[in-house]
PDB file of N, CA and C in Angstrom:
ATOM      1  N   UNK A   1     -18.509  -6.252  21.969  1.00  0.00           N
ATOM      2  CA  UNK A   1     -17.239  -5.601  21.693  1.00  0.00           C
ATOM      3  C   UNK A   1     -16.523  -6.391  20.603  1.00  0.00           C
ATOM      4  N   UNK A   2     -16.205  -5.524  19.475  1.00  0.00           N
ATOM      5  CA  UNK A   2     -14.990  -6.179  18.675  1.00  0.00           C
ATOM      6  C   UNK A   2     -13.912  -5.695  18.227  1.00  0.00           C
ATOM      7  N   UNK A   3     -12.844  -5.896  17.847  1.00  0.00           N
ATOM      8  CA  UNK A   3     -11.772  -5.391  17.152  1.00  0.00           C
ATOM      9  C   UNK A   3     -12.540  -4.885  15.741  1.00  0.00           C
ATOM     10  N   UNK A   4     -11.815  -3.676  15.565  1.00  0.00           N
ATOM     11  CA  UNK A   4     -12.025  -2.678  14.373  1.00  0.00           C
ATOM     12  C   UNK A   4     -10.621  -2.173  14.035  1.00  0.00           C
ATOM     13  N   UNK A   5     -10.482  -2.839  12.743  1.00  0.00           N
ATOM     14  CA  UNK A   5      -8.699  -2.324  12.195  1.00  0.00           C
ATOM     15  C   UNK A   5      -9.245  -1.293  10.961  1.00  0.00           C
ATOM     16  N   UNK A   6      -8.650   0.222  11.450  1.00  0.00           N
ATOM     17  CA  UNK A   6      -8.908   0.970  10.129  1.00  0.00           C
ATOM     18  C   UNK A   6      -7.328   1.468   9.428  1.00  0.00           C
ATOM     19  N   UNK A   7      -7.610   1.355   8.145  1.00  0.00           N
ATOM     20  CA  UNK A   7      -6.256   2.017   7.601  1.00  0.00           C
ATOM     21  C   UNK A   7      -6.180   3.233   7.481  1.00  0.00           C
ATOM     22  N   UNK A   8      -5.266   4.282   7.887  1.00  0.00           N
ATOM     23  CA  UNK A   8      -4.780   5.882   8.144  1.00  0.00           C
ATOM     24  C   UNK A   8      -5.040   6.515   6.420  1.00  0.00           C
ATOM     25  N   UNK A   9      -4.379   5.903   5.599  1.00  0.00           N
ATOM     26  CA  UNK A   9      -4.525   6.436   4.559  1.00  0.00           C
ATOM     27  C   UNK A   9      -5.691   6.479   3.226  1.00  0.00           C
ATOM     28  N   UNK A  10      -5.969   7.599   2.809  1.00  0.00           N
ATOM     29  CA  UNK A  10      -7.346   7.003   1.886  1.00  0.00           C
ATOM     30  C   UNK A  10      -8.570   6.683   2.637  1.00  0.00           C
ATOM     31  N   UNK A  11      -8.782   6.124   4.493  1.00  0.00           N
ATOM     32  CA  UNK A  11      -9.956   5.663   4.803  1.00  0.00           C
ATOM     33  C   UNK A  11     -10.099   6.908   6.312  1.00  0.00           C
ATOM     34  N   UNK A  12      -9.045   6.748   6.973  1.00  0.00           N
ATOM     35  CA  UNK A  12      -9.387   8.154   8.020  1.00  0.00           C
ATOM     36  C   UNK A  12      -9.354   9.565   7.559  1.00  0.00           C
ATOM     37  N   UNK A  13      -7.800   9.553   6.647  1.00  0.00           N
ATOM     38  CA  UNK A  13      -7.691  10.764   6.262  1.00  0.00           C
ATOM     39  C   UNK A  13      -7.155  10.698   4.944  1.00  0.00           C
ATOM     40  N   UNK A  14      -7.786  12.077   4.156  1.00  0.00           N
ATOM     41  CA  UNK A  14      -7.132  11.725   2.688  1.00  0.00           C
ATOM     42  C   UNK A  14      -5.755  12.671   2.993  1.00  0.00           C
ATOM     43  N   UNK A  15      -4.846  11.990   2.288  1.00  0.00           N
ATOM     44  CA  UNK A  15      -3.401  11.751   2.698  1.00  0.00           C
ATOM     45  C   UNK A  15      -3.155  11.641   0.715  1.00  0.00           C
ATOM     46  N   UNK A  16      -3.984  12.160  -0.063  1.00  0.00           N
ATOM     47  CA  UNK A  16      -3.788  11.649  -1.465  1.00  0.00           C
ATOM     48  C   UNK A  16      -2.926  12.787  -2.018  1.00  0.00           C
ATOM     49  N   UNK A  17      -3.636  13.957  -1.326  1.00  0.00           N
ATOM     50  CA  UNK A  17      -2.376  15.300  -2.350  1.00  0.00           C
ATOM     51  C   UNK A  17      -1.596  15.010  -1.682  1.00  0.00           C
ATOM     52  N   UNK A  18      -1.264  14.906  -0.273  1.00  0.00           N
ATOM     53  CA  UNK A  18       0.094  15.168  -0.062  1.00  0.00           C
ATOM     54  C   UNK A  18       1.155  14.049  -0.572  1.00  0.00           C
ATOM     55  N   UNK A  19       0.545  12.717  -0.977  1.00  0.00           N
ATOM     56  CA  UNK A  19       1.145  12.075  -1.331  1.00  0.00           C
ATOM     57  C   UNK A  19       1.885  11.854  -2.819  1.00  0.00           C
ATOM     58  N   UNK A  20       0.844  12.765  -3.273  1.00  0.00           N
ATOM     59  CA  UNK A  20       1.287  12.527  -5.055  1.00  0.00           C
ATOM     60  C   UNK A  20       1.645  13.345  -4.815  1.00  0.00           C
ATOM     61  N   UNK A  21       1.952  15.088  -3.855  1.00  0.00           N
ATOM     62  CA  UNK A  21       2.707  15.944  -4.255  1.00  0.00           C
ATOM     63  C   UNK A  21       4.050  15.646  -3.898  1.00  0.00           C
ATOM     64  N   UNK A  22       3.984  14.562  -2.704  1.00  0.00           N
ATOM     65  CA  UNK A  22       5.572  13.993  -2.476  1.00  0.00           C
ATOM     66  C   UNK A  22       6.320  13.321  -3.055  1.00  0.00           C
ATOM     67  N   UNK A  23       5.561  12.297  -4.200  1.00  0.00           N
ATOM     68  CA  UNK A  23       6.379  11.876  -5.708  1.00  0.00           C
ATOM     69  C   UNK A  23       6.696  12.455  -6.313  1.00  0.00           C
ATOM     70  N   UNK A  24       5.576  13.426  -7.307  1.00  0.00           N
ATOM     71  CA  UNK A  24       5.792  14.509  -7.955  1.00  0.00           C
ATOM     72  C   UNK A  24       7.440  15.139  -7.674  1.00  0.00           C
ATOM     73  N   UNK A  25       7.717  15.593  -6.952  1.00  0.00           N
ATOM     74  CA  UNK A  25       8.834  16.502  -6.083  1.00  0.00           C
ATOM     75  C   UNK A  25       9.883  15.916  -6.374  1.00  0.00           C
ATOM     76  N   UNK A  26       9.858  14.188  -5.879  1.00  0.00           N
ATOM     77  CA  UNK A  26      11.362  13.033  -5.807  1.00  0.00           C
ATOM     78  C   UNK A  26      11.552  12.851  -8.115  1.00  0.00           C
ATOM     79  N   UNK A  27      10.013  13.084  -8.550  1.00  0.00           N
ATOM     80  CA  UNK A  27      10.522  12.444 -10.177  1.00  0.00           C
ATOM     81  C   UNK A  27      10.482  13.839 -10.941  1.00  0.00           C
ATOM     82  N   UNK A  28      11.069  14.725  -9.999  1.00  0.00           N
ATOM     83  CA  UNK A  28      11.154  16.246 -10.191  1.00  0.00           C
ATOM     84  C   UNK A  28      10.558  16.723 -11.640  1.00  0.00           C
ATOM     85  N   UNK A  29       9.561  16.623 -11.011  1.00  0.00           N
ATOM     86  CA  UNK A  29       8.502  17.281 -12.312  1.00  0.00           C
ATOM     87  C   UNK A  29       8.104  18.387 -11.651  1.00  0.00           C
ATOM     88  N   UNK A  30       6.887  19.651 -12.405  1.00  0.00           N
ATOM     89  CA  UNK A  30       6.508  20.358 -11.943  1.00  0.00           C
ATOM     90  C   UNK A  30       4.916  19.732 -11.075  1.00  0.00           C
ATOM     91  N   UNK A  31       4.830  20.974 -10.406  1.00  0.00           N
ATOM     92  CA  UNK A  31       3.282  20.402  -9.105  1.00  0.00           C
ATOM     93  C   UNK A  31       2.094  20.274 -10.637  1.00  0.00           C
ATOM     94  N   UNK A  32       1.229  18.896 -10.474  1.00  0.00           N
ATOM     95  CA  UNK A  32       0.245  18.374 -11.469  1.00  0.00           C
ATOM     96  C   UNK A  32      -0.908  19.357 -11.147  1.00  0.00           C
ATOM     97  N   UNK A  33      -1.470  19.538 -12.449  1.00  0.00           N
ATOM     98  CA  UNK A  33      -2.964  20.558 -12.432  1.00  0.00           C
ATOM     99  C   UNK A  33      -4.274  19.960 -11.672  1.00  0.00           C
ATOM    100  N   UNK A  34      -5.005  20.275 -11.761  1.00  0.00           N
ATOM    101  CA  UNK A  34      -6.374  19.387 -11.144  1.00  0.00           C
ATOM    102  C   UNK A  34      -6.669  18.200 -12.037  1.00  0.00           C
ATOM    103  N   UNK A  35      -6.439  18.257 -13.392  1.00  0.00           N
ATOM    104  CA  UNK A  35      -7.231  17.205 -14.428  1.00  0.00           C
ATOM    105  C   UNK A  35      -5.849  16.070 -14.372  1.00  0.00           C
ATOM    106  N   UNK A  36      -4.660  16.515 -13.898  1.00  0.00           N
ATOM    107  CA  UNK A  36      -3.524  15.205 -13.618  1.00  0.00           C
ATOM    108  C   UNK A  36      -3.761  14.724 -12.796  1.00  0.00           C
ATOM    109  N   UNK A  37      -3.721  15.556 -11.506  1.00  0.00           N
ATOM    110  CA  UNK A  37      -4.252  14.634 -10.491  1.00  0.00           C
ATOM    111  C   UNK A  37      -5.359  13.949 -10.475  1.00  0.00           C
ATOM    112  N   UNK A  38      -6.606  14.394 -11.100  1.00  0.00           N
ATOM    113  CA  UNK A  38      -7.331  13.305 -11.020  1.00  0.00           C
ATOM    114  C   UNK A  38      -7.530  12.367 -12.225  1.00  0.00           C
ATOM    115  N   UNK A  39      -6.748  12.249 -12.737  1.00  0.00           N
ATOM    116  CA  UNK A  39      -6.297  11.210 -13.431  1.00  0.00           C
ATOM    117  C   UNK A  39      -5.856   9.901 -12.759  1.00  0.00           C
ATOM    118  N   UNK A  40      -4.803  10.267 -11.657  1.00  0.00           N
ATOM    119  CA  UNK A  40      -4.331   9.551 -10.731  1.00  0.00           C
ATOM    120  C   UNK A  40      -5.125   8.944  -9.800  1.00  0.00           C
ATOM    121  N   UNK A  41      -6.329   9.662  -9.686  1.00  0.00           N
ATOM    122  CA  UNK A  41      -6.877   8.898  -8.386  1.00  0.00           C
ATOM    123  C   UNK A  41      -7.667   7.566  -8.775  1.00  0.00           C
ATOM    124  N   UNK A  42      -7.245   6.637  -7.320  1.00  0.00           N
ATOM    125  CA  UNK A  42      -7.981   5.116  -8.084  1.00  0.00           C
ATOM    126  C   UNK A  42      -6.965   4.092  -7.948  1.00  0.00           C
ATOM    127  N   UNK A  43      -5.330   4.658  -8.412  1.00  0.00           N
ATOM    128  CA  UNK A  43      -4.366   4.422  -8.359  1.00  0.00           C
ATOM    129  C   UNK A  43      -3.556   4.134  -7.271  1.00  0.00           C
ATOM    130  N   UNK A  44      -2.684   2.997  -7.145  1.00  0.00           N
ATOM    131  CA  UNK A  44      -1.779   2.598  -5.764  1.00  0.00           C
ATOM    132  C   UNK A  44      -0.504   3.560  -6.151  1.00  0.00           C
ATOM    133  N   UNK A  45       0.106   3.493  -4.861  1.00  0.00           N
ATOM    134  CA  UNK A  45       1.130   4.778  -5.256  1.00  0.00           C
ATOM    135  C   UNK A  45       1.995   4.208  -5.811  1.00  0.00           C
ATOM    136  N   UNK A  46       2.429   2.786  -5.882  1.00  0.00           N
ATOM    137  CA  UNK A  46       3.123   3.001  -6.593  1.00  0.00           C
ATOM    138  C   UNK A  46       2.837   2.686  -8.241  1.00  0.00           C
ATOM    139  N   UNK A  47       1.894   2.528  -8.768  1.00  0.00           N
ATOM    140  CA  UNK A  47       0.943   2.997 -10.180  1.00  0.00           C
ATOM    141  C   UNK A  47       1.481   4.216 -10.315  1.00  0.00           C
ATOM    142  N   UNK A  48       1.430   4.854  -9.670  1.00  0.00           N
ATOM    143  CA  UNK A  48       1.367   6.739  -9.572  1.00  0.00           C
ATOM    144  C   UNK A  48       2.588   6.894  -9.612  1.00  0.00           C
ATOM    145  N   UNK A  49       3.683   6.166  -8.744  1.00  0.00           N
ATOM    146  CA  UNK A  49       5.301   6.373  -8.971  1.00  0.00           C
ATOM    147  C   UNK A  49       5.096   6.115 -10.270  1.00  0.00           C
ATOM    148  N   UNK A  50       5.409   4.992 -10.917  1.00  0.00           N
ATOM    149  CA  UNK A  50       5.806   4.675 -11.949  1.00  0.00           C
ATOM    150  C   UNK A  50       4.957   5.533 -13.232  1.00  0.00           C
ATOM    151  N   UNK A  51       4.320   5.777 -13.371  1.00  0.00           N
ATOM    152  CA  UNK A  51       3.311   6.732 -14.061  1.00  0.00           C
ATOM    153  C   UNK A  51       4.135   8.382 -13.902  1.00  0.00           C
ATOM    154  N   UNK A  52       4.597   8.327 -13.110  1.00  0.00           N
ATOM    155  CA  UNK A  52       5.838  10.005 -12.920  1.00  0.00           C
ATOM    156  C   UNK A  52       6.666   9.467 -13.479  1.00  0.00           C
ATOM    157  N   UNK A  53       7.154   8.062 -13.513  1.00  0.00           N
ATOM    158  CA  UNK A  53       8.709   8.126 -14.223  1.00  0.00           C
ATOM    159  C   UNK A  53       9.269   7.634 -13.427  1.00  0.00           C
ATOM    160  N   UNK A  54       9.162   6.924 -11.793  1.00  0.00           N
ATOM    161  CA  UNK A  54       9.909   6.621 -11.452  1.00  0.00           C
ATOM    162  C   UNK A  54      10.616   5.479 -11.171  1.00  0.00           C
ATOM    163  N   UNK A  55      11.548   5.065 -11.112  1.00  0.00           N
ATOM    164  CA  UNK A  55      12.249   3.335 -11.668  1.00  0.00           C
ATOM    165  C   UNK A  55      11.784   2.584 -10.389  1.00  0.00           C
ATOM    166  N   UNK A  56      11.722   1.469 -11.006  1.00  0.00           N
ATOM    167  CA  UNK A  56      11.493   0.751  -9.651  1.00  0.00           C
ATOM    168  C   UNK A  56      12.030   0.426  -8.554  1.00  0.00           C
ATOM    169  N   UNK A  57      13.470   0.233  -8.870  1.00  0.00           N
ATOM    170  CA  UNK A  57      14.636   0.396  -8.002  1.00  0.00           C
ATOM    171  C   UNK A  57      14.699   1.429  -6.880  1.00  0.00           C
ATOM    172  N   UNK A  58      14.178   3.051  -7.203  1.00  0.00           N
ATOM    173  CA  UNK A  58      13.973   3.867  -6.216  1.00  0.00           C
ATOM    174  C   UNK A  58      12.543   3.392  -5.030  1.00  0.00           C
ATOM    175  N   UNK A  59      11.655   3.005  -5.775  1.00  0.00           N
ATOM    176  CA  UNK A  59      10.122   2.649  -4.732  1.00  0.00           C
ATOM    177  C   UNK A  59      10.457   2.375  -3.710  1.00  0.00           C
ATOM    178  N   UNK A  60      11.501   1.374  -3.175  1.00  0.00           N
ATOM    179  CA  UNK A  60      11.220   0.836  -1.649  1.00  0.00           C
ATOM    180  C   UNK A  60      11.349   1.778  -0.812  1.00  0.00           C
ATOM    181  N   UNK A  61      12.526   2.768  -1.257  1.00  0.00           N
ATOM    182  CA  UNK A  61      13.437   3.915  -0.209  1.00  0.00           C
ATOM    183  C   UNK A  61      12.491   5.081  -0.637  1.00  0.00           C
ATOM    184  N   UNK A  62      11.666   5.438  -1.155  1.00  0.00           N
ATOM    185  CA  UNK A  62      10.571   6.425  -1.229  1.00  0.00           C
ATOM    186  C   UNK A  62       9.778   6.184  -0.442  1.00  0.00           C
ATOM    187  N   UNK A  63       9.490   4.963  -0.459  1.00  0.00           N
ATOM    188  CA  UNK A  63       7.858   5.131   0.339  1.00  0.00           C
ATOM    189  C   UNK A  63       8.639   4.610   1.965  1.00  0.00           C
ATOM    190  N   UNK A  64       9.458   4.680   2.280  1.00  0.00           N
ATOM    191  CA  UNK A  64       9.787   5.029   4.332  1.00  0.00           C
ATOM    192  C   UNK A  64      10.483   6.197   4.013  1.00  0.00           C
ATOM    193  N   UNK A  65      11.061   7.033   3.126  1.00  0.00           N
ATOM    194  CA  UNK A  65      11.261   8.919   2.955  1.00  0.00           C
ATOM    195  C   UNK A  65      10.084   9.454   3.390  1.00  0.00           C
ATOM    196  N   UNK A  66       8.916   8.802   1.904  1.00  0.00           N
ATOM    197  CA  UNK A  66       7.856   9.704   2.603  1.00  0.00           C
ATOM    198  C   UNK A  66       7.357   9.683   3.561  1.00  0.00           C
ATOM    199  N   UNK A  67       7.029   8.114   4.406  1.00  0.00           N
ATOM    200  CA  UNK A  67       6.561   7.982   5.725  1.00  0.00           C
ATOM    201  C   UNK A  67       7.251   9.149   6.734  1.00  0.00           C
ATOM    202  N   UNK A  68       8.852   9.010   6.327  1.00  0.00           N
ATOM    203  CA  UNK A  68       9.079   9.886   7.497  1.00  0.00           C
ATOM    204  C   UNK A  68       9.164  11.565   7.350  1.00  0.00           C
ATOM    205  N   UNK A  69       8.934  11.714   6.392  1.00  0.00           N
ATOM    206  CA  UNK A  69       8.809  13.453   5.901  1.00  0.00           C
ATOM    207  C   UNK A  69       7.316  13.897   5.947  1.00  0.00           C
ATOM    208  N   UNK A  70       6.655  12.710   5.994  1.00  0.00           N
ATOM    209  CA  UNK A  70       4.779  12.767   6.145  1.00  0.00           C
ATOM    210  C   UNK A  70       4.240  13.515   8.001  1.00  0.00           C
ATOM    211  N   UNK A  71       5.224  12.226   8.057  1.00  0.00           N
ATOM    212  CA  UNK A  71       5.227  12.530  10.398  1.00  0.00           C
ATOM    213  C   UNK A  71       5.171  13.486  10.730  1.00  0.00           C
ATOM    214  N   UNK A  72       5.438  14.956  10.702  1.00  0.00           N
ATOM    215  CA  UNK A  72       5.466  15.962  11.010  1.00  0.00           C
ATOM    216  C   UNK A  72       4.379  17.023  10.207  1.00  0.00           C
ATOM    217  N   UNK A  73       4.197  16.399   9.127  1.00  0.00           N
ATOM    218  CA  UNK A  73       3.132  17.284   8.680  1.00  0.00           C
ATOM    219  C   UNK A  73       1.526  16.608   9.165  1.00  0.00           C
ATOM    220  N   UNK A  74       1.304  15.487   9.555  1.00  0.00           N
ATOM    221  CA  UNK A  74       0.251  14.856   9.941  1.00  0.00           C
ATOM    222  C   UNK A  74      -0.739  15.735  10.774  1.00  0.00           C
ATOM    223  N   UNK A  75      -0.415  16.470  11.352  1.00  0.00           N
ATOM    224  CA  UNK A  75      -1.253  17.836  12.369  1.00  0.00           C
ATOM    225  C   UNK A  75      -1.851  18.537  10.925  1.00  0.00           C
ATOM    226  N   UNK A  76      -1.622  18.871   9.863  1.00  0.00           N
ATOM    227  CA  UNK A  76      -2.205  19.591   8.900  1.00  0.00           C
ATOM    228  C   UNK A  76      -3.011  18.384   7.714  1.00  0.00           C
ATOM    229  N   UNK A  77      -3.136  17.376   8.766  1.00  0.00           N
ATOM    230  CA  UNK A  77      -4.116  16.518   7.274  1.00  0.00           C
ATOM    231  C   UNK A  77      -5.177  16.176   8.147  1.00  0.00           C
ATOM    232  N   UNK A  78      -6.557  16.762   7.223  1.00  0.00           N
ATOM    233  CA  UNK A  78      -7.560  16.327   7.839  1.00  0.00           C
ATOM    234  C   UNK A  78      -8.492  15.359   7.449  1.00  0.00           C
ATOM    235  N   UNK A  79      -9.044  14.578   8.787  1.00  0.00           N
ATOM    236  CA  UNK A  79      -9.793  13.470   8.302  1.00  0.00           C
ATOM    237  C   UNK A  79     -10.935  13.501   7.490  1.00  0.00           C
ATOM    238  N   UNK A  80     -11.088  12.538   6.859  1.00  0.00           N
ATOM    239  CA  UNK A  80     -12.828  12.648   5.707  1.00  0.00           C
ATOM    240  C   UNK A  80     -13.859  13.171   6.737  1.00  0.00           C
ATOM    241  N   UNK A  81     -14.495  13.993   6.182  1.00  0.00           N
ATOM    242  CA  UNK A  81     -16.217  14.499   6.624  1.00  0.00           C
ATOM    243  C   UNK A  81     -16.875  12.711   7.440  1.00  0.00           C
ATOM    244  N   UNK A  82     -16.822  12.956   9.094  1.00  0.00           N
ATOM    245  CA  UNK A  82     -17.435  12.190   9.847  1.00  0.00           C
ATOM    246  C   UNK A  82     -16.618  11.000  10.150  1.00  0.00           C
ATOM    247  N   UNK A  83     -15.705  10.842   9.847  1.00  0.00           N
ATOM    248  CA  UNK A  83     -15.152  10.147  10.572  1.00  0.00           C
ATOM    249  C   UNK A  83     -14.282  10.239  12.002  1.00  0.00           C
ATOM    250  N   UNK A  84     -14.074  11.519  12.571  1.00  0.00           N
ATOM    251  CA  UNK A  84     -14.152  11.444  13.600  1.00  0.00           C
ATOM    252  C   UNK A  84     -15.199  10.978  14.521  1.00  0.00           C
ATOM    253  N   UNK A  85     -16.318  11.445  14.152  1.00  0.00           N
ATOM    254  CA  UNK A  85     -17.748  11.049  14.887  1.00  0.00           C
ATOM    255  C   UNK A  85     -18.062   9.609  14.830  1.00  0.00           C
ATOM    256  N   UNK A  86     -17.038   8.878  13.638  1.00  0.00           N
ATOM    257  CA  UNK A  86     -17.621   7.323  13.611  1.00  0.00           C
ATOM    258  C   UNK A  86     -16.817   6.871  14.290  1.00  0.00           C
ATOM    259  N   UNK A  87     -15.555   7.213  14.685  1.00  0.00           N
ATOM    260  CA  UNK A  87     -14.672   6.628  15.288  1.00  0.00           C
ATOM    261  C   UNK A  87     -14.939   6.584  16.790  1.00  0.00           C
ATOM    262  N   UNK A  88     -15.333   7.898  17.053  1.00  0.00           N
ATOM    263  CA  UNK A  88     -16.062   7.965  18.545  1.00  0.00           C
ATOM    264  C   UNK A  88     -17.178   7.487  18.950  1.00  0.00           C
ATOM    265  N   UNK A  89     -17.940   6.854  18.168  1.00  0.00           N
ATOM    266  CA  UNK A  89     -18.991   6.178  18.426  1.00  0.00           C
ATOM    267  C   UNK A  89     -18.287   4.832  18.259  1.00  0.00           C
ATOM    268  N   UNK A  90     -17.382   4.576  17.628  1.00  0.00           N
ATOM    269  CA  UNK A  90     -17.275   2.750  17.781  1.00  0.00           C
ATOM    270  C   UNK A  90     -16.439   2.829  19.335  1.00  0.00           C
ATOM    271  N   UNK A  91     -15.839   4.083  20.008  1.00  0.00           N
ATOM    272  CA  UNK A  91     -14.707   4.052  21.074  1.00  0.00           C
ATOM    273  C   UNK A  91     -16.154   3.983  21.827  1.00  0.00           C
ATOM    274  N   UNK A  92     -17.056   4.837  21.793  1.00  0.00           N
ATOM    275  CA  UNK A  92     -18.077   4.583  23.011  1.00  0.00           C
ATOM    276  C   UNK A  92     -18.832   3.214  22.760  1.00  0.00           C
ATOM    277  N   UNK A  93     -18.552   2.564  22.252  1.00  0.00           N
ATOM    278  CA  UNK A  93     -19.283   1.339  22.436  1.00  0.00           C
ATOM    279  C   UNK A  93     -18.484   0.589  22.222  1.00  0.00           C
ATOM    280  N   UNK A  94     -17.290   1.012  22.584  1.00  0.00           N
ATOM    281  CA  UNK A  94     -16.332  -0.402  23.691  1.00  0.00           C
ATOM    282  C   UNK A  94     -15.966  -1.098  23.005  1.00  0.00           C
ATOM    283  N   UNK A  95     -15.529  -0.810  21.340  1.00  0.00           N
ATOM    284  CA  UNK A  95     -15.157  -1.639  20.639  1.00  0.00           C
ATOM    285  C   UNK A  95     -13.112  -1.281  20.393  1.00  0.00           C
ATOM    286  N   UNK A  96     -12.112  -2.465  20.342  1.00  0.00           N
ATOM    287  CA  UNK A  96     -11.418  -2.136  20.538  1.00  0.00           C
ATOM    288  C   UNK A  96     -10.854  -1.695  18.978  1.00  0.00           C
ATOM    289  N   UNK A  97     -10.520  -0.547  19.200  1.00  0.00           N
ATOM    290  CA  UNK A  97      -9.611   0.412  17.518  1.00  0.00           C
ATOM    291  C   UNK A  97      -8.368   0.535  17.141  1.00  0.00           C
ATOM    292  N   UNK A  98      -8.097  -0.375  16.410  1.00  0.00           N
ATOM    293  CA  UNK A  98      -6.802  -0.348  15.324  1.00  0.00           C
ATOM    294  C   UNK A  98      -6.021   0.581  14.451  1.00  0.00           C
ATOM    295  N   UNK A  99      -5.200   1.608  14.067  1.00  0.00           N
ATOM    296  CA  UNK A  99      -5.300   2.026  13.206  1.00  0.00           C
ATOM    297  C   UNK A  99      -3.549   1.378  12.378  1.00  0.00           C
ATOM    298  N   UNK A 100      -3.986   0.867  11.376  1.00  0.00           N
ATOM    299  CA  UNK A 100      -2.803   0.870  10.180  1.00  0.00           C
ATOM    300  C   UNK A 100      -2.222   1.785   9.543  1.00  0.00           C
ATOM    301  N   UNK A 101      -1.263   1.957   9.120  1.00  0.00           N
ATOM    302  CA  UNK A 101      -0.766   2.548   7.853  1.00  0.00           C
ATOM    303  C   UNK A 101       0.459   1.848   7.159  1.00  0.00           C
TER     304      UNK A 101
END
């Protein structure tokens, strides 16, 4: 048995559109095409803030907005292909599971 710490975002579930669409929104631009967004990916969010335009001064109070405007939509984000099944195989073999965000 061991401890297993996984992080929520980017590694259980991609959480990436909803996240750049929740900057996008605050550095009130219009919603990015497919070839912007993936431009972005690769990128820490706040790379991606500041890359919209947004000052640094706003970052701290954005990212616990979005945490808490994220909470309720979390039932509509789904995890990467198999990681439920990996997760349930490390729970059946008694290993104890962490999750971060």
């Amino acid at each position: 048995m061991s401890d297993i710490i996984f992080d929520f975002d980017g590694t259980i579930a991609n959480t990436f559109d909803y996240a750049v669409a929740f900057l996008v929104r605050e550095a009130g631009q219009p919603p990015l095409d497919k070839d912007q967004k993936e431009a972005l990916h690769g990128l820490s969010m706040t790379h991606i803030a500041r890359r919209l335009g947004l000052p640094w001064r706003r970052l701290p109070g954005l990212f616990f907005k979005g945490r808490r405007e994220m909470s309720p939509a979390m039932r509509n984000i789904e995890p990467f292909k198999g990681m439920p099944e990996v997760i349930g195989e490390l729970h059946r073999g008694h290993h104890n599971l962490y999750i971060l965000s």
